[in-house]
C-alpha atoms as a PDB file:
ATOM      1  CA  UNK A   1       0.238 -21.612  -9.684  1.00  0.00           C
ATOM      2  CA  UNK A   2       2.811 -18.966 -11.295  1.00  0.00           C
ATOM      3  CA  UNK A   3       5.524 -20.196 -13.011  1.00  0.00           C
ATOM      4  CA  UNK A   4       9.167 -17.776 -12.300  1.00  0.00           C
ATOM      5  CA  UNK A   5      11.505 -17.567 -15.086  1.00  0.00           C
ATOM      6  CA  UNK A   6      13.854 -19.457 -13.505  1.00  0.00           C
ATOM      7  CA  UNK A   7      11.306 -22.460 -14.028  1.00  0.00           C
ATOM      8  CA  UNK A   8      10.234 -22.778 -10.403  1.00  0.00           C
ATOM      9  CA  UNK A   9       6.307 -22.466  -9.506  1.00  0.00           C
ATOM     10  CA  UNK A  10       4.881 -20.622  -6.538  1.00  0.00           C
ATOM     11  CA  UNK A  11       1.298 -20.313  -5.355  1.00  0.00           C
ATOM     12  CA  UNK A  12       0.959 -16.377  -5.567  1.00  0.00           C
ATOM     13  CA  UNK A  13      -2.471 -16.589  -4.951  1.00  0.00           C
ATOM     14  CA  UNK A  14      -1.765 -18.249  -1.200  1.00  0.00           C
ATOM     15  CA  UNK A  15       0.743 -15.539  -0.798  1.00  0.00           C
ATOM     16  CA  UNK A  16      -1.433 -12.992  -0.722  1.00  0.00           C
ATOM     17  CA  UNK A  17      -3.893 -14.473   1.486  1.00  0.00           C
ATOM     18  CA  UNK A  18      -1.498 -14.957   4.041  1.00  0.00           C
ATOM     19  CA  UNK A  19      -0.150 -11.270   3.051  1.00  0.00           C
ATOM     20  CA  UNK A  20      -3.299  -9.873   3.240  1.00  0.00           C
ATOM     21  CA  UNK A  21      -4.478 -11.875   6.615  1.00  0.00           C
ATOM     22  CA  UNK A  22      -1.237 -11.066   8.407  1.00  0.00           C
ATOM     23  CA  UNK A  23      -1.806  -7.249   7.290  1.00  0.00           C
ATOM     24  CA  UNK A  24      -1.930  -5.876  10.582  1.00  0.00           C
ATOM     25  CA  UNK A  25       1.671  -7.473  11.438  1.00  0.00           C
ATOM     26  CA  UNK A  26       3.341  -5.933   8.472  1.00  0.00           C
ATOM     27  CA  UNK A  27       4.901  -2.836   8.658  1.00  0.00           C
ATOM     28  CA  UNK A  28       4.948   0.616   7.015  1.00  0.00           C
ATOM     29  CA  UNK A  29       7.680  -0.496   4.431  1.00  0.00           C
ATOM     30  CA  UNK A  30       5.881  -3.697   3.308  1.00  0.00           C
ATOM     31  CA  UNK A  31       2.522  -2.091   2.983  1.00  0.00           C
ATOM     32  CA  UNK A  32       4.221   0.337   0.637  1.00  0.00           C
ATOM     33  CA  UNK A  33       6.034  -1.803  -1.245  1.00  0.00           C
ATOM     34  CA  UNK A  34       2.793  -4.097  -1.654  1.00  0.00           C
ATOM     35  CA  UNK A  35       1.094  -0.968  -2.659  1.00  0.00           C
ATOM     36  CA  UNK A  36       3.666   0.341  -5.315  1.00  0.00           C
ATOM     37  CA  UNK A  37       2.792  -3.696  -6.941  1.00  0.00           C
ATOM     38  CA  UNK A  38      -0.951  -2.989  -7.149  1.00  0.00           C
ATOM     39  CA  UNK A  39      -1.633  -4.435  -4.438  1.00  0.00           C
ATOM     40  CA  UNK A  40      -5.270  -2.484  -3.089  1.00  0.00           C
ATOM     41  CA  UNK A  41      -5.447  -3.572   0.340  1.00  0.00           C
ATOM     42  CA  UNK A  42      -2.009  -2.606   0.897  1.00  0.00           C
ATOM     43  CA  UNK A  43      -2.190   0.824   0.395  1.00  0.00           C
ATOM     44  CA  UNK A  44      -5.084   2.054   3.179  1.00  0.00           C
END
């Protein structure tokens, strides 16, 4: 659990499974942006 600055949680950690097991369904623009965050996966 991540708390935002505005004071709301999220669950990044679920996020990025379901990111990361939905990876063929994403396009060229998310997998970039996901790769410009670090993300390794993203960036194939």
């Amino acid at each position: 659990m991540e708390r935002l600055p505005d004071g709301t949680e999220h669950r990044t950690g679920i996020w990025i499974g379901n990111q990361k097991a939905r990876r063929d369904k994403l396009d060229q623009a998310q997998l970039a942006a996901l790769a410009e965050l670090g993300v390794d996966w993203a960036a194939g």
